[in-house]
Protein backbone atom coordinates (compact mmCIF):
# COMPACT_ATOMS: atom_id res chain seq x y z
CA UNK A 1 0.00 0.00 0.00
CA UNK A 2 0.71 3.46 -1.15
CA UNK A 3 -0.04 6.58 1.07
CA UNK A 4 0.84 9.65 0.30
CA UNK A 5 1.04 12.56 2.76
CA UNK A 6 0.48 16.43 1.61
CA UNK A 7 1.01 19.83 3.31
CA UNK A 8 1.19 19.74 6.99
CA UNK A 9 0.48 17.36 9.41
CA UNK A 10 -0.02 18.99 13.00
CA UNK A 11 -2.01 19.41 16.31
CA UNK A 12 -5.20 20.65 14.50
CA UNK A 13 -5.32 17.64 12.15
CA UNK A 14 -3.33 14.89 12.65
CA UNK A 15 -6.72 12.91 14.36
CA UNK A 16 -8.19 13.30 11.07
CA UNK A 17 -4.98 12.24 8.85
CA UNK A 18 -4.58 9.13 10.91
CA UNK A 19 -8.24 8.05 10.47
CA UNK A 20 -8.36 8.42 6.40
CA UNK A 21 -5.11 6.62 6.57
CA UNK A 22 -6.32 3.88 8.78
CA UNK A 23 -9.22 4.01 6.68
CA UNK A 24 -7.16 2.80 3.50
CA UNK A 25 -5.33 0.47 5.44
CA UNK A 26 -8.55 -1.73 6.20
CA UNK A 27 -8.09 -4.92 5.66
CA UNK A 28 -4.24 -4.92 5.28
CA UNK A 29 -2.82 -5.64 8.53
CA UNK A 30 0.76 -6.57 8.70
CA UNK A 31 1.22 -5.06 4.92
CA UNK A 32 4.12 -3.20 3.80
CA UNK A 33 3.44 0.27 3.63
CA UNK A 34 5.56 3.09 2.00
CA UNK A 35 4.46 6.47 3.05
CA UNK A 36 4.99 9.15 0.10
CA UNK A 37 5.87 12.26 1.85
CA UNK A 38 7.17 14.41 -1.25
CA UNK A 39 4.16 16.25 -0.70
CA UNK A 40 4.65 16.74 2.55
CA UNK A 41 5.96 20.19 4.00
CA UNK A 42 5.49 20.35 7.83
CA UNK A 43 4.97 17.63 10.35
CA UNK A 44 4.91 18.04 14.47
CA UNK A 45 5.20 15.68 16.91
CA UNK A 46 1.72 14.97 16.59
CA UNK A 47 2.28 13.79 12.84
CA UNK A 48 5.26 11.94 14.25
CA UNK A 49 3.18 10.02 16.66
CA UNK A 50 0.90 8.90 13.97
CA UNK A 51 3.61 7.68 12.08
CA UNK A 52 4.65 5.48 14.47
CA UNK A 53 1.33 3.61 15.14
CA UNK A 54 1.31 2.77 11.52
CA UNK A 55 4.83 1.44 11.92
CA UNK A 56 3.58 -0.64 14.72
CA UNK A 57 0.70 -2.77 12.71
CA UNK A 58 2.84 -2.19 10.07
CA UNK A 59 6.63 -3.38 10.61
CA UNK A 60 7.66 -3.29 7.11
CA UNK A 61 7.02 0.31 6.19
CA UNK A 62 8.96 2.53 4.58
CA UNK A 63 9.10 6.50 4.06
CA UNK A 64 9.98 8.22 0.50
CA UNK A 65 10.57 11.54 -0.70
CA UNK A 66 11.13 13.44 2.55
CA UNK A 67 12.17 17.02 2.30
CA UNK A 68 15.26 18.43 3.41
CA UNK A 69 13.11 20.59 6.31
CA UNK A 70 11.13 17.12 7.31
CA UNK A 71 14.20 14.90 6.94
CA UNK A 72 15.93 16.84 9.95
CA UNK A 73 12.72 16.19 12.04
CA UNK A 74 13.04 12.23 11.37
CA UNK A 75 16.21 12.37 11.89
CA UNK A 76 16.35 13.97 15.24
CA UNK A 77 14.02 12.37 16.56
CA UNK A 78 15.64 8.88 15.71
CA UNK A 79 13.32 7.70 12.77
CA UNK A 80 15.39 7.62 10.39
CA UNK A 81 17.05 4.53 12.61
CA UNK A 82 14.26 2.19 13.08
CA UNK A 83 12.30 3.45 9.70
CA UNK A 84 13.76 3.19 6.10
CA UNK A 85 13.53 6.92 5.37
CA UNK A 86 14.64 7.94 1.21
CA UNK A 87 14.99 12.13 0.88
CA UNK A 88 13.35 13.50 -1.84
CA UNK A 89 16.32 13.99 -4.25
CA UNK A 90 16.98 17.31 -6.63
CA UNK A 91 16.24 16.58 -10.40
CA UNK A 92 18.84 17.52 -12.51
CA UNK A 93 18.81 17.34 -16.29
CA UNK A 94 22.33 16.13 -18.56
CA UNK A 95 21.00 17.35 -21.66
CA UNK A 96 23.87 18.78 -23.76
CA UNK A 97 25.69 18.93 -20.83
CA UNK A 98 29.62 18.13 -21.29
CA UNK A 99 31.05 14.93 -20.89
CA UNK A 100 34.20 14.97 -18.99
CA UNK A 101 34.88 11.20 -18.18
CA UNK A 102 33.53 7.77 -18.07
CA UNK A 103 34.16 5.31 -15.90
CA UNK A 104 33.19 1.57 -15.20
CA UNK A 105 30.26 2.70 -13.16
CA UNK A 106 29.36 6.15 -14.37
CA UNK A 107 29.60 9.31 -16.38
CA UNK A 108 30.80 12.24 -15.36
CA UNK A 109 29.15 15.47 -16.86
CA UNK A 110 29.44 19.62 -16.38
CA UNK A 111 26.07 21.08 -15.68
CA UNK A 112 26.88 24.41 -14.91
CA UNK A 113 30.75 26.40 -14.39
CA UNK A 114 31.54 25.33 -11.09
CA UNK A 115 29.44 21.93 -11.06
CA UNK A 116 30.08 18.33 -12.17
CA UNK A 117 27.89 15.56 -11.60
CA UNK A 118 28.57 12.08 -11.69
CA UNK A 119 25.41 10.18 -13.36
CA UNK A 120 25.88 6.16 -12.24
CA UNK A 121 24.90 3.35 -14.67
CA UNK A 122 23.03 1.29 -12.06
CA UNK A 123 19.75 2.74 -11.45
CA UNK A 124 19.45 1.32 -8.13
CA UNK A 125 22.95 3.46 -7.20
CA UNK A 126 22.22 5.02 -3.85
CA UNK A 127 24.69 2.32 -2.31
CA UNK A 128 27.28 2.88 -4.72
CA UNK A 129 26.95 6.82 -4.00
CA UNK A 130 27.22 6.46 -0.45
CA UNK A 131 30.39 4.32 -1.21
CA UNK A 132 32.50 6.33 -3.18
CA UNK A 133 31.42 9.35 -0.93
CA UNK A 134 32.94 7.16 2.15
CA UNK A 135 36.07 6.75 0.37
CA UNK A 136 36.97 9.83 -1.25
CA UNK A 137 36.58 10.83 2.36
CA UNK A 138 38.76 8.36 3.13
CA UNK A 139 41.59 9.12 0.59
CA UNK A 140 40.96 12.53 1.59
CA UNK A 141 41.96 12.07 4.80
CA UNK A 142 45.06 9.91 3.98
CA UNK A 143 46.63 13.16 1.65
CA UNK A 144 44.94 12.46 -1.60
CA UNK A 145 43.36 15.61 -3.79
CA UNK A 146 40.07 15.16 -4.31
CA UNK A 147 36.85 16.37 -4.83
CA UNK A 148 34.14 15.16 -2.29
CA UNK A 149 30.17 15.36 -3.32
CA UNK A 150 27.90 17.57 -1.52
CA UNK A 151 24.91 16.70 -3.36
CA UNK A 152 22.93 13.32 -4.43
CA UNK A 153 20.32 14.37 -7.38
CA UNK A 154 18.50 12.72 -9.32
CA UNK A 155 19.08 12.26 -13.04
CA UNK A 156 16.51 10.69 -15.17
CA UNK A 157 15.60 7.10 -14.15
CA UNK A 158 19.62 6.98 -12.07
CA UNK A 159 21.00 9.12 -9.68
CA UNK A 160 23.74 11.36 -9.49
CA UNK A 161 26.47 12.98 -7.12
CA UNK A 162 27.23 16.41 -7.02
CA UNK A 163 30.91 18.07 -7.30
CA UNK A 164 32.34 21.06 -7.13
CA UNK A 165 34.97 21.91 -10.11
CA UNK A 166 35.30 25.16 -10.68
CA UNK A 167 36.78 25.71 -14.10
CA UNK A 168 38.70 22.53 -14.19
CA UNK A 169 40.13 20.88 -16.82
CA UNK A 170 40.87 17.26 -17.10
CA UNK A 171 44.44 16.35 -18.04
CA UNK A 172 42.33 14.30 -21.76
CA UNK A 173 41.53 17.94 -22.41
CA UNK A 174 45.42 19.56 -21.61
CA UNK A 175 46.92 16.60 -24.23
CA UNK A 176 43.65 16.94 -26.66
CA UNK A 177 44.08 21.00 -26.98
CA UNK A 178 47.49 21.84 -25.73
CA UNK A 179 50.28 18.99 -26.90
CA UNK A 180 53.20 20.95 -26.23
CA UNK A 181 51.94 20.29 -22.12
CA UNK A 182 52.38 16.63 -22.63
CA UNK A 183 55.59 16.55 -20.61
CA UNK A 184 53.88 18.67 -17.97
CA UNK A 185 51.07 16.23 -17.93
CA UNK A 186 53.16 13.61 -17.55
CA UNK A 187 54.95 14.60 -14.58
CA UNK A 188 51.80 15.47 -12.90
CA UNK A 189 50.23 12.46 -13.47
CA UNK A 190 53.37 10.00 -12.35
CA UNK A 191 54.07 13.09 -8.97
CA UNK A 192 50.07 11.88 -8.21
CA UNK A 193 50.17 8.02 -8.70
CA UNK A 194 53.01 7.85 -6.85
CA UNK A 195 51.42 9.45 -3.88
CA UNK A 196 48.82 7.25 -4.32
CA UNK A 197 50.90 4.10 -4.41
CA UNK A 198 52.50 5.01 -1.16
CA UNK A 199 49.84 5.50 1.07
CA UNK A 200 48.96 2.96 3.42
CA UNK A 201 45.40 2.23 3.75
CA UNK A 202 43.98 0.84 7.14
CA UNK A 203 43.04 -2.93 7.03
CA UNK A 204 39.60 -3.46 6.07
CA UNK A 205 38.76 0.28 4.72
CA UNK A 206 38.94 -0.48 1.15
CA UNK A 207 38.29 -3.71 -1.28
CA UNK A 208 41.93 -6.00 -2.35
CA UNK A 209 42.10 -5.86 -6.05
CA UNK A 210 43.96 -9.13 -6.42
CA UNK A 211 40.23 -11.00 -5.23
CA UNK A 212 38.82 -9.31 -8.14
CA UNK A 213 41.97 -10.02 -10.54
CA UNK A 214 41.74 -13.67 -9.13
CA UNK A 215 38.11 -13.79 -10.09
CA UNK A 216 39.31 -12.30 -13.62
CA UNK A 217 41.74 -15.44 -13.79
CA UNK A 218 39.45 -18.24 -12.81
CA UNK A 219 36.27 -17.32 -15.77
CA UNK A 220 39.40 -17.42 -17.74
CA UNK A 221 40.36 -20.78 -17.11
CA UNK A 222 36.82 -21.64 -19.27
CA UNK A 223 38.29 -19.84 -22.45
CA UNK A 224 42.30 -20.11 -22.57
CA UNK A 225 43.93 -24.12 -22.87
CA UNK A 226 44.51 -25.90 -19.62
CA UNK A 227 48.25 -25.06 -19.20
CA UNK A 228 47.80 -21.89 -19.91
CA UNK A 229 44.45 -20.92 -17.29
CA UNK A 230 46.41 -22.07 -14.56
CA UNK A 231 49.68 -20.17 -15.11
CA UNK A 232 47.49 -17.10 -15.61
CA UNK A 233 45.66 -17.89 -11.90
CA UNK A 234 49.04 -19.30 -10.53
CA UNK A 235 50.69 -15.82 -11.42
CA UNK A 236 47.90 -13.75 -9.89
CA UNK A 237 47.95 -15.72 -7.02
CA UNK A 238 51.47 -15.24 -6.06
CA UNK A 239 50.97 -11.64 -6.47
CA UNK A 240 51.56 -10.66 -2.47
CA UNK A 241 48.96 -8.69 -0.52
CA UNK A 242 49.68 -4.95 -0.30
CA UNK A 243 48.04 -2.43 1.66
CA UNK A 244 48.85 0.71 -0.39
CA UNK A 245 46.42 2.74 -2.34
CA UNK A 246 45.39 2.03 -5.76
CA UNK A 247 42.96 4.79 -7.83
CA UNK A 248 41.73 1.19 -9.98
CA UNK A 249 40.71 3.45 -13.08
CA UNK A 250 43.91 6.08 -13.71
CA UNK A 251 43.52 7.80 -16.83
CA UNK A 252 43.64 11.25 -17.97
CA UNK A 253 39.95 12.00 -17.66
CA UNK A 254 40.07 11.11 -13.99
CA UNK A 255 42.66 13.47 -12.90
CA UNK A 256 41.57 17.12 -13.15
CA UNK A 257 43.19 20.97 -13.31
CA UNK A 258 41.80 23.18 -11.05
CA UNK A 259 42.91 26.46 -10.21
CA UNK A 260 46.55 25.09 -10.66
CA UNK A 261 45.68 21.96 -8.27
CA UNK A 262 45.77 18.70 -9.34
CA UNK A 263 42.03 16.62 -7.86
CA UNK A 264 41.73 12.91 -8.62
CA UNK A 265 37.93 12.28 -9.72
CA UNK A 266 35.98 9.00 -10.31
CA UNK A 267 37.07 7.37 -6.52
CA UNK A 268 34.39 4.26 -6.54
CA UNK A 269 37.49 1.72 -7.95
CA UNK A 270 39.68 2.84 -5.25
CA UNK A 271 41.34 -0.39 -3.66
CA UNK A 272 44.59 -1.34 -2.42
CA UNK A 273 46.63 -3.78 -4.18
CA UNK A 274 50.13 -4.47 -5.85
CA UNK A 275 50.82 -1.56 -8.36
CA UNK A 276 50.68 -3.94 -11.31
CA UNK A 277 46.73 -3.87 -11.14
CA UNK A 278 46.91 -0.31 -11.80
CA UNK A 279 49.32 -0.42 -14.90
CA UNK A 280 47.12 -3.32 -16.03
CA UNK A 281 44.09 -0.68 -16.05
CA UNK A 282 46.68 2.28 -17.49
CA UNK A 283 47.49 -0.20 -20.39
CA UNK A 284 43.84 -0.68 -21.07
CA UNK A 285 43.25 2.83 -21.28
CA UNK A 286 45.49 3.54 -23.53
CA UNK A 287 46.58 1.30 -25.73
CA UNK A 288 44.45 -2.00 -24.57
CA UNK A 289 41.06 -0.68 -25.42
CA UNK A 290 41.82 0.93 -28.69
CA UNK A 291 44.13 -1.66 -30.01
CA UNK A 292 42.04 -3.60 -32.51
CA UNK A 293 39.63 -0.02 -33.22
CA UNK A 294 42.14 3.16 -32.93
CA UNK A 295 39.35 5.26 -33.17
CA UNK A 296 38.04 3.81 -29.87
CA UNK A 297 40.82 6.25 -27.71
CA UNK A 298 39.63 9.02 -29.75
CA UNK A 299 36.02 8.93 -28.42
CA UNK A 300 36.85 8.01 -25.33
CA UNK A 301 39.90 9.68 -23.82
CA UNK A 302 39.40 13.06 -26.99
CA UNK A 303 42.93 12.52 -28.49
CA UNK A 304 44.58 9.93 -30.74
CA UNK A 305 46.18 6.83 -30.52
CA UNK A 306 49.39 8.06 -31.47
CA UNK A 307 48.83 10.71 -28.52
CA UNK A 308 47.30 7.89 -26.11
CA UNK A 309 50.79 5.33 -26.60
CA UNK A 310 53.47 8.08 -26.56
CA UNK A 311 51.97 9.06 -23.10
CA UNK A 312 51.51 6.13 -21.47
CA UNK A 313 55.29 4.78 -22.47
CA UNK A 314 56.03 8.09 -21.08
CA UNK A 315 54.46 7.66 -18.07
CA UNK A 316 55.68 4.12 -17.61
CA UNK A 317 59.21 5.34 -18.11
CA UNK A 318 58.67 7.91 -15.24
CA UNK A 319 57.29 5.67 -13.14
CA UNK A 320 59.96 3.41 -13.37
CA UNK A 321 62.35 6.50 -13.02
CA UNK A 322 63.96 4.90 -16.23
CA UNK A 323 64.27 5.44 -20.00
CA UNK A 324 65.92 1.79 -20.58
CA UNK A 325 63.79 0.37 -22.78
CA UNK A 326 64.36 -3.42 -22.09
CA UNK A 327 62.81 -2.49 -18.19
CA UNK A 328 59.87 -0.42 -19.80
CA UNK A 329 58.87 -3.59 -21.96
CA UNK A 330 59.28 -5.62 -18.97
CA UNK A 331 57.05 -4.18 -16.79
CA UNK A 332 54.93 -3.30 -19.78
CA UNK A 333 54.56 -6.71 -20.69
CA UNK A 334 53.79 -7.73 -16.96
CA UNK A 335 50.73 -5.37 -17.18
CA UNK A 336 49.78 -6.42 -20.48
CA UNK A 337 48.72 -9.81 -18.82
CA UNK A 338 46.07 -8.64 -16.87
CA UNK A 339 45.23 -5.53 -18.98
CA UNK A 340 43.89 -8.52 -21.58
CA UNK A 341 42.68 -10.78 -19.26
CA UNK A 342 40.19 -7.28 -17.90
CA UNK A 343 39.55 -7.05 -21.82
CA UNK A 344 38.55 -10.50 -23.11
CA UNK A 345 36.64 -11.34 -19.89
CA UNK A 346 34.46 -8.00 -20.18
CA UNK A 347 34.06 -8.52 -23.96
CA UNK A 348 32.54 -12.08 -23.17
CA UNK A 349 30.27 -11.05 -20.31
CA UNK A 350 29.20 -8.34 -22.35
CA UNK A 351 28.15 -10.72 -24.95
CA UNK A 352 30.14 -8.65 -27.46
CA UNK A 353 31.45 -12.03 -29.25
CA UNK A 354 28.11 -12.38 -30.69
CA UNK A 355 29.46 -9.84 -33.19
CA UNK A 356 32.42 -10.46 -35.99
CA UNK A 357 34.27 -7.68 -34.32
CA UNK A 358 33.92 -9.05 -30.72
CA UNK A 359 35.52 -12.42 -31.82
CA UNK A 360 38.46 -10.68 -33.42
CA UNK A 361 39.05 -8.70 -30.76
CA UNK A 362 39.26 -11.49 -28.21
CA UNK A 363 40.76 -13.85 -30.74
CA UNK A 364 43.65 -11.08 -30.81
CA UNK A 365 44.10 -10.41 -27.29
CA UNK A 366 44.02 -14.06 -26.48
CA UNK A 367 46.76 -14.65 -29.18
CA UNK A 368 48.85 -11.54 -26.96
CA UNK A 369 47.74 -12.92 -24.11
CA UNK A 370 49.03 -16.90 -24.63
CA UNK A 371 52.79 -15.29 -25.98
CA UNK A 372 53.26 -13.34 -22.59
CA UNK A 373 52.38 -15.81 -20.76
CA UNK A 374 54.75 -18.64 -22.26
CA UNK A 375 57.48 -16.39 -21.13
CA UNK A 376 56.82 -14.30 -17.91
CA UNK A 377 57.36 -16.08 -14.91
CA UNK A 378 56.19 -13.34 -12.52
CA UNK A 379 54.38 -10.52 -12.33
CA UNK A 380 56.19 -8.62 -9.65
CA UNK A 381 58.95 -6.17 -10.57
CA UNK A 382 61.14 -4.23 -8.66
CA UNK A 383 62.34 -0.80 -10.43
CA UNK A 384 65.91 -1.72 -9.03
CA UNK A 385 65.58 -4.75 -11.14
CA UNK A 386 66.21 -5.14 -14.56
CA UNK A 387 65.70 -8.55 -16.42
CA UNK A 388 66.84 -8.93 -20.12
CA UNK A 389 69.15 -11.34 -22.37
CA UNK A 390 72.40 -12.32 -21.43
CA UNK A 391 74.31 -10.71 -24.45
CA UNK A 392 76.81 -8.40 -25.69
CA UNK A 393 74.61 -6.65 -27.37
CA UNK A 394 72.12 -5.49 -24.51
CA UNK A 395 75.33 -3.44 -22.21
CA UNK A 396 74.55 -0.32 -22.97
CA UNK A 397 70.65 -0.38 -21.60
CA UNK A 398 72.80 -2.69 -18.38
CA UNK A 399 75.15 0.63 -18.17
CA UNK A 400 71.86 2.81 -18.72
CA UNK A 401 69.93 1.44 -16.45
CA UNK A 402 72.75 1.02 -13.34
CA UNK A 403 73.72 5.29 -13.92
CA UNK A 404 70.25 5.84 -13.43
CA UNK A 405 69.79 3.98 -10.12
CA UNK A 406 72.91 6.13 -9.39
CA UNK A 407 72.03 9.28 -10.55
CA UNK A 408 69.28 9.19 -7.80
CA UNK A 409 71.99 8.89 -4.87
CA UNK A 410 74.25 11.59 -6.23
CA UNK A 411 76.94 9.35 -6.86
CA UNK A 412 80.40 11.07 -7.18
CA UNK A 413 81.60 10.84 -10.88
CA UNK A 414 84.52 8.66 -10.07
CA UNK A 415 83.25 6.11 -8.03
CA UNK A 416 80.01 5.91 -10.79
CA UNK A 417 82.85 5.41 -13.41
CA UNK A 418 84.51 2.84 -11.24
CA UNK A 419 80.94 1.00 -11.14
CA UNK A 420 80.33 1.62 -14.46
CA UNK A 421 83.84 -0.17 -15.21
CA UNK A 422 82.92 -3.31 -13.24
CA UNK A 423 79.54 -3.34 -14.17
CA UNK A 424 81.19 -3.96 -17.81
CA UNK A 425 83.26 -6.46 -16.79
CA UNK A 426 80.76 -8.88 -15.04
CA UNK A 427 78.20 -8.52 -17.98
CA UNK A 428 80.15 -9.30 -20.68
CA UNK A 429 81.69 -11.90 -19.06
CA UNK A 430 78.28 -13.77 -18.34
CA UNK A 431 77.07 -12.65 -21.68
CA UNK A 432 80.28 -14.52 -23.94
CA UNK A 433 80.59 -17.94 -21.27
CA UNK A 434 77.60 -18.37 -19.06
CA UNK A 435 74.88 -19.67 -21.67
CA UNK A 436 77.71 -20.52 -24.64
CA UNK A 437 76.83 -21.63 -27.54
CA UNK A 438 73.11 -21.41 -26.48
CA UNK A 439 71.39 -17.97 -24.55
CA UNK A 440 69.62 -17.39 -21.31
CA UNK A 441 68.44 -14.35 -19.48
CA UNK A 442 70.46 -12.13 -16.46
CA UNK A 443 69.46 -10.30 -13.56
CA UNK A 444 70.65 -6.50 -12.66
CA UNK A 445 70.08 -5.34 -8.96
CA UNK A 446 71.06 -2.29 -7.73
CA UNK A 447 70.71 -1.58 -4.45
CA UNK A 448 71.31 1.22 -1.74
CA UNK A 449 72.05 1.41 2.01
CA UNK A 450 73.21 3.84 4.25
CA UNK A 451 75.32 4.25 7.15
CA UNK A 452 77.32 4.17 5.22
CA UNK A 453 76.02 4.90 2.12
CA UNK A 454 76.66 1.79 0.18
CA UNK A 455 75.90 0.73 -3.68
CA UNK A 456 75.31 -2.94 -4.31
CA UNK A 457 74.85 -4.19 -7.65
CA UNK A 458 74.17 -7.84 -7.65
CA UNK A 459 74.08 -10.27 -11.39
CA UNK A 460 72.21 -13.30 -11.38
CA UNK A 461 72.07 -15.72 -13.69
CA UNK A 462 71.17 -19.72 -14.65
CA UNK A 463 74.38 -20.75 -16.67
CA UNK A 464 77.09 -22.92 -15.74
CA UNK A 465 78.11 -22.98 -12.51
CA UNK A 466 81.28 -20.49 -12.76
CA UNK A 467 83.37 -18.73 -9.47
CA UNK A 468 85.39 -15.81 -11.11
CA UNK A 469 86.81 -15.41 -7.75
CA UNK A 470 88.57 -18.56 -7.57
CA UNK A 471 90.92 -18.08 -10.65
CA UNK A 472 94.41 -16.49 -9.69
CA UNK A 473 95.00 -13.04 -10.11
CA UNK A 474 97.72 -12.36 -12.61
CA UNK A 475 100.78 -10.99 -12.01
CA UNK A 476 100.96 -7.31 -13.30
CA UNK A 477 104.29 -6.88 -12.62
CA UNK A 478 105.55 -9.27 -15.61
CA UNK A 479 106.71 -7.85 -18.57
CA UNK A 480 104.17 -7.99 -21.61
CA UNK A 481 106.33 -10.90 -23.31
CA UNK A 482 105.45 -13.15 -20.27
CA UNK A 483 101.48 -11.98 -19.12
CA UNK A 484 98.90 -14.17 -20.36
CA UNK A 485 95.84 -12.83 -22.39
CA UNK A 486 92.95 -12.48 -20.29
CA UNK A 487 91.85 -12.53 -16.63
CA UNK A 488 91.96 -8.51 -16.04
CA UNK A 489 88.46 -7.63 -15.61
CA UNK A 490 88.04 -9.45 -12.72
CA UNK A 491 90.82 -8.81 -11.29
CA UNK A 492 90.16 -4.77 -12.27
CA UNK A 493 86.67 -5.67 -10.69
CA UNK A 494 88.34 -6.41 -7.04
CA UNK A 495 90.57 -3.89 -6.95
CA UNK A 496 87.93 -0.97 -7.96
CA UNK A 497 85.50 -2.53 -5.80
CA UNK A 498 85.11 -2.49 -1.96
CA UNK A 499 83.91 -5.69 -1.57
CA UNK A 500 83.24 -8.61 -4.70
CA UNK A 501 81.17 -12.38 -3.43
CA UNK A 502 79.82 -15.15 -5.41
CA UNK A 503 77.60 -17.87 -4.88
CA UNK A 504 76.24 -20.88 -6.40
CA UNK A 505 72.10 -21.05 -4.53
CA UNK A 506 69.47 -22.78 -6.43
CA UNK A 507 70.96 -23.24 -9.84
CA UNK A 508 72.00 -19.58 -10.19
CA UNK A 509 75.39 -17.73 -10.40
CA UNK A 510 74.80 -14.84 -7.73
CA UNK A 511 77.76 -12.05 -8.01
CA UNK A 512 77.64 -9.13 -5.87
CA UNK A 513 79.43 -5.95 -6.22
CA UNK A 514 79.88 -3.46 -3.64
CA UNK A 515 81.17 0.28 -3.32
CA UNK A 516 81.31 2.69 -0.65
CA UNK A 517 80.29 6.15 -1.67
């Protein structure tokens, strides 16, 4: 039963109100009720007290519609804790409003110059409101920039939240209209998601995105060949728990300028997780998403493809702190395995593959999908790691990569020459003996400690067992005539060095370098 309630309910007539409303509940005892109030405009204690004789013959009742003015009465007065009470919500209308970003769950549009509102897909969305509003407040609180809704409206047959952006601009816009900013953009964007990434969230606040990658994994298992469903769920699941922040959906429309702040937008995919979830859902993005239909970036995101790749390796090579291209693949690669497991599962729920287009798209990101994962053994990664083919060839992204990891401790110029010297030495020597005449991969760590301040580069790799330590230096003081060919890096390698180890653990050659700065 429906009853709705109009004008004011006091003193004078609340008698009468309660006897036309028992009147139309004759017959109904026990029936859920909803009392319409949107009509409503005044109610006393009086009115109150009628209410709650209904809600005694009638447990299951439930109010709708209340007013601003009549909510704070209910709520006062403790109804809205023992009655379902819904406020009466503000209509407001999207048409040819600007879009501004889309999300998994909603659409984001400007209705006026200092107002965005963010229009959910679910119609039923007054839980998901009240979530993201609990956790922007959250990462609020934690030291993230963000914009927190004042308002829930209503917005056709969905609702909305209201948020205040005065003037902003979303970073799609900034590489859309200004290109020359990209490098600004860039920075920004890696300064924020690394904030992000290092806060600590307290246990239980926010959802683990490795259940919901693990889920990802196990429809897979239906669609990929045996071997190759459970690597994908063994990988995920090895993927440690981690407490820090992730945003979930990181792209350019979800971080806005506003008056020369940076706000991140869009909060109801916050989670925490391992940071590999959240280059997974960069990747898709921008390159991921559009790969089989270029076009695709162009109506989402407002720029190209071209635009969309150069900033996300960008980005990743920021991130990383790194412009080695061997690490940027790496990691790229690493996110490329979940980035196409999001893809083909959401095409197949979606019931996309009904179409020609849907089965070439997952027919080509399965294809991706199978080569990655016949060669990645992890899906970790350290940026102090660096991972890449044992060969002559590859030194100068070894040397890259080591003067960057040095670069950020200030080393002085000799001692980096010194490492850069040994760090020579040791590669080329695994790259011409340890694998010969086949190949096999090595293993660059560099490490930093202090007190004192200590570099530690460490090689690793799976060739024949070899201990450069145990040959016998030679003898520099011989005359060339009589000093055999051979056997000075090494030996340069000790003397430069402040301390050189080696050990044979679990089939691996493990060499570690160390200099005191």
């Amino acid at each position: 039963m429906t009853i709705k309630l109009n004008g004011r309910i006091d003193s004078n007539n609340a008698a009468e109100i309660e006897n036309d409303i028992l009147a139309q509940l004759s017959g109904q005892e026990g029936a859920p009720v909803e009392i319409d109030a949107s009509g409503l405009e005044y109610i006393s204690s009086a009115g109150l007290r009628v209410l709650l004789r209904i809600r005694k013959n009638h447990p299951d009742m439930r109010i709708t519609g209340v007013n601003s003015e009549v909510w704070e009465i209910l709520d006062m007065t403790g109804f809205t804790e023992m009655i379902p009470v819904e406020k009466a919500y503000r209509v407001v209308s999207i048409e040819g409003a600007e879009e501004i970003g889309r999300g998994a769950n909603g659409t984001i549009y400007r209705i006026d110059r200092d107002n965005v509102v963010k229009v959910y897909n679910n119609a039923d969305a007054l839980a998901d409101i009240q979530h993201e509003r609990e956790v922007a407040k959250l990462a609020l609180i934690l030291g993230i920039p963000t914009a927190i809704s004042y308002d829930v409206v209503k917005v056709g047959e969905s609702y909305g939240s209201v948020f205040e952006l005065l003037n902003a601009r979303s970073f799609s816009k900034i590489l859309a209209n200004e290109p020359e900013r990209m490098d600004w953009c860039v920075k920004e964007y890696v300064e924020l998601l690394g904030k992000i990434h290092s806060t600590v969230v307290p246990e239980g606040k926010l959802p683990d995105m490795k259940d919901t990658a693990l889920a990802w994994a196990r429809f897979m298992q239906d669609h990929l060949p045996a071997e190759a469903g459970n690597k994908l769920l063994a990988l995920i699941g090895s993927i440690p728990h981690d407490d820090h922040m992730i945003h979930g959906d990181y792209h350019t429309k979800n971080v806005e300028l506003q008056n020369d702040e940076v706000l991140l937008i869009d909060m109801d995919t916050l989670a925490v997780g391992h940071p590999i979830f959240e280059l997974a859902s960069m990747f898709n993005a921008f390159i991921g998403f559009s790969e089989y239909d270029h076009e695709n970036i162009k109506r989402f995101q407002g720029f190209d493809f071209e635009t969309g790749s150069t900033f996300w390796h960008k980005t990743l090579s920021a991130y990383l702190g790194t412009r080695c291209e061997t690490k940027i693949r790496e990691v790229e690669d690493k996110a490329r395995i979940i980035g196409y497991t999001r893809l083909i599962r959401r095409t197949i729920v979606r019931g996309e593959t009904e179409t020609e287009e849907g089965r070439e798209k997952v027919k080509m990101w399965t294809e991706e999908l199978l080569g990655l994962l016949d060669k990645t053994d992890t899906l970790l990664f350290s940026r102090n790691e660096l991972e890449l083919e044992a060969a002559t060839g590859n030194l100068d992204e070894v040397q890259l990569f080591v003067d960057e990891r040095l670069a950020e401790v200030d080393c002085p110029p000799k001692a980096q020459m010194q490492i850069g010297v040994a760090v020579e030495e040791i590669f080329v020597n695994i790259a011409s003996y340890a694998y010969a005449p086949d190949k096999g991969k090595a293993t660059v760590r560099v490490e930093v400690t202090e007190d004192p301040v200590t570099v530690t580069v460490t090689f690793v790799d799976h060739g024949v067992p070899y201990d450069p330590l145990a040959k016998e230096d030679p003898d520099v003081t011989l005359p060339a005539e009589k000093r055999e060919i051979g056997g000075l890096g090494i030996f340069m390698t000790k003397q430069i060095m402040d301390d050189v180890a080696y050990e044979y653990r679990d089939g691996q050659n493990i060499l570690t370098l160390k200099k005191n700065l």
